[in-house]
Protein backbone atom coordinates (compact mmCIF):
# COMPACT_ATOMS: atom_id res chain seq x y z
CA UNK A 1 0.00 0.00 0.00
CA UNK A 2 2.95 2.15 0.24
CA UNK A 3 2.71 3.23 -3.40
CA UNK A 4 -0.60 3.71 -3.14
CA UNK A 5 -0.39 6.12 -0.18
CA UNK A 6 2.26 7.75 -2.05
CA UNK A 7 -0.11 8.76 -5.20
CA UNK A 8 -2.68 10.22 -2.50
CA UNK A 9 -5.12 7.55 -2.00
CA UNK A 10 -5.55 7.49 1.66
CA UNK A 11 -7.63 4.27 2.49
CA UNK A 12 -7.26 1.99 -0.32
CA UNK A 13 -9.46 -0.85 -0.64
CA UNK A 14 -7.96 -4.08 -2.62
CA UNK A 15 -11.33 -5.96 -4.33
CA UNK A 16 -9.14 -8.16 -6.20
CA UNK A 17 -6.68 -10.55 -4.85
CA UNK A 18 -3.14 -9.57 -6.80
CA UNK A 19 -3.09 -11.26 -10.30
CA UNK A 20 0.12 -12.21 -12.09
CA UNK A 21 -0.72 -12.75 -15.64
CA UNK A 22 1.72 -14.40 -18.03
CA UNK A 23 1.33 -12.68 -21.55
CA UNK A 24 2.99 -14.98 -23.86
CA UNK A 25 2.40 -16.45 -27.81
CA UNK A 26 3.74 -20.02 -26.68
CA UNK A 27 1.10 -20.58 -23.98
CA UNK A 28 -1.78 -18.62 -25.44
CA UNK A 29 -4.52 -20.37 -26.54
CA UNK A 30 -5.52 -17.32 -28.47
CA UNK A 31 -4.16 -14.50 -29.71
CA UNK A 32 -6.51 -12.47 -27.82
CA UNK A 33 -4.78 -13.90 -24.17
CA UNK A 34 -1.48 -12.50 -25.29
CA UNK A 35 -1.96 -8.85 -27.94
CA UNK A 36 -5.09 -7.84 -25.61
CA UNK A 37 -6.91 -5.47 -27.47
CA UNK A 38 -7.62 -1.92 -26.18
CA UNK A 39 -10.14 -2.21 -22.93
CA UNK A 40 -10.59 -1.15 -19.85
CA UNK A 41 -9.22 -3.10 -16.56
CA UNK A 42 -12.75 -1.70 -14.42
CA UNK A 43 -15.32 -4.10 -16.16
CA UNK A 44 -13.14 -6.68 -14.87
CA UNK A 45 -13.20 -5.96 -11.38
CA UNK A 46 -15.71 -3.50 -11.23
CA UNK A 47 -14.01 -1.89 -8.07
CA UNK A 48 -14.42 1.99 -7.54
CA UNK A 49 -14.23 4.60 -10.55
CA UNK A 50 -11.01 5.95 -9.19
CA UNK A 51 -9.52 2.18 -8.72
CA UNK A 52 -5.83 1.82 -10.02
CA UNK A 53 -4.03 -0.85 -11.95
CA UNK A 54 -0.30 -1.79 -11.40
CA UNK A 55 1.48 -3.53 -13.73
CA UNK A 56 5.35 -4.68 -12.82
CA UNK A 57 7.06 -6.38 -15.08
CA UNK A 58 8.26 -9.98 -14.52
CA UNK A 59 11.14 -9.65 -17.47
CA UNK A 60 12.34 -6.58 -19.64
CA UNK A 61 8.93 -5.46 -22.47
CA UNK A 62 10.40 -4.11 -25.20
CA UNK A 63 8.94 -3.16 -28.56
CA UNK A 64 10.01 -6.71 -30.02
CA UNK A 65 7.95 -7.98 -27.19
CA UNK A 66 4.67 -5.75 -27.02
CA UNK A 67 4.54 -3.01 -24.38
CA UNK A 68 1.24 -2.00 -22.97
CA UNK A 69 -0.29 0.74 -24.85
CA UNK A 70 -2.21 3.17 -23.42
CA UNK A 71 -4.01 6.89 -24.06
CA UNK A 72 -3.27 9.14 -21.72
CA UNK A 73 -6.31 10.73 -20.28
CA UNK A 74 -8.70 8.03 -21.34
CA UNK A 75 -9.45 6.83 -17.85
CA UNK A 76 -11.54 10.90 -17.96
CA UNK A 77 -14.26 9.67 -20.40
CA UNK A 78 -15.40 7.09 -17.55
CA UNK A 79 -16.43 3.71 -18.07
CA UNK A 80 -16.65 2.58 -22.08
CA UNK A 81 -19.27 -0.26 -23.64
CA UNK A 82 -17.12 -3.34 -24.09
CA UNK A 83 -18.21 -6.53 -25.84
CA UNK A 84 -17.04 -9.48 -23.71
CA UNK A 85 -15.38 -12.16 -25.72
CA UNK A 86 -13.50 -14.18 -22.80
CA UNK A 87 -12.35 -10.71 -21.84
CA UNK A 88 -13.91 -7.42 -21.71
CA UNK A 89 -12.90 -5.46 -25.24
CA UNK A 90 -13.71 -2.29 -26.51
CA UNK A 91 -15.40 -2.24 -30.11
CA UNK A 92 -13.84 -0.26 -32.43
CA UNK A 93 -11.56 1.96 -30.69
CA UNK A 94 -9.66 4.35 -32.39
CA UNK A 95 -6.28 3.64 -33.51
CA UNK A 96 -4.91 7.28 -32.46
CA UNK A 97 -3.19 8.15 -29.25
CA UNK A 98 -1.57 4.50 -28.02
CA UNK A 99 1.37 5.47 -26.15
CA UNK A 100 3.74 2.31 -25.99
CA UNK A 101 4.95 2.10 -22.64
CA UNK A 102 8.64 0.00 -22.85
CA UNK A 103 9.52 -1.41 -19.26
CA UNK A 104 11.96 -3.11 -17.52
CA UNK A 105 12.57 -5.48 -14.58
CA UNK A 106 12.39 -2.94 -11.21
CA UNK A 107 9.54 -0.49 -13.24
CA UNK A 108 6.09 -0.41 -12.18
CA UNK A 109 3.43 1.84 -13.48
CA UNK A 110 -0.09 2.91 -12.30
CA UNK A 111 -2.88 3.95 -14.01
CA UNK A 112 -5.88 3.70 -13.49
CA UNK A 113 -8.82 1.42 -13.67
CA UNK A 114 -10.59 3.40 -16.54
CA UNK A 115 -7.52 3.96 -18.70
């Protein structure tokens, strides 16, 4: 919770248990486990609108390997419609504004819920 504190939040609540989720094209079933297309983490766990995500890095993500993208500011336009397909998607987001986000081993990086 220290990090949490740090960004302001002053009583976090944790709905979900931590998750560590291994993104990879050898033990995918599809491709949609592994190149997740854009969505939203909040329909998943459907904890508070100002919830946060943190995502740390288990080995270096380059660009060979497929950073995270996100849009900065996104998480503003509250929650989006998503078509569920094994996991919540987006339909038809636009292509414009993806930020790659390269990371390595010892890098975290919060965001939240809505972005």
């Amino acid at each position: 919770t220290y990090w949490v504190r740090k960004f302001g939040v002053q009583h976090p609540v944790f709905n979900t248990k931590p998750l560590v989720m291994f993104s990879a094209k050898r033990t995918a079933k599809k491709d949609v486990y592994w190149k997740v297309p854009a969505h939203q983490d909040w329909p998943s766990n459907l904890g508070s609108r100002n919830g946060i995500t943190v995502w740390v890095p288990l080995v270096d993500v380059t660009d060979e390997l497929g950073p995270l993208e996100i849009v900065p500011d996104s998480h503003k336009a509250g929650p989006l419609d998503h078509v569920l397909d094994g996991i919540p998607v987006i339909k038809d987001y636009p292509d414009d504004g993806f930020v790659k986000v390269p990371m390595t081993v010892g890098d975290g990086l919060l965001f939240n819920t809505m972005t």
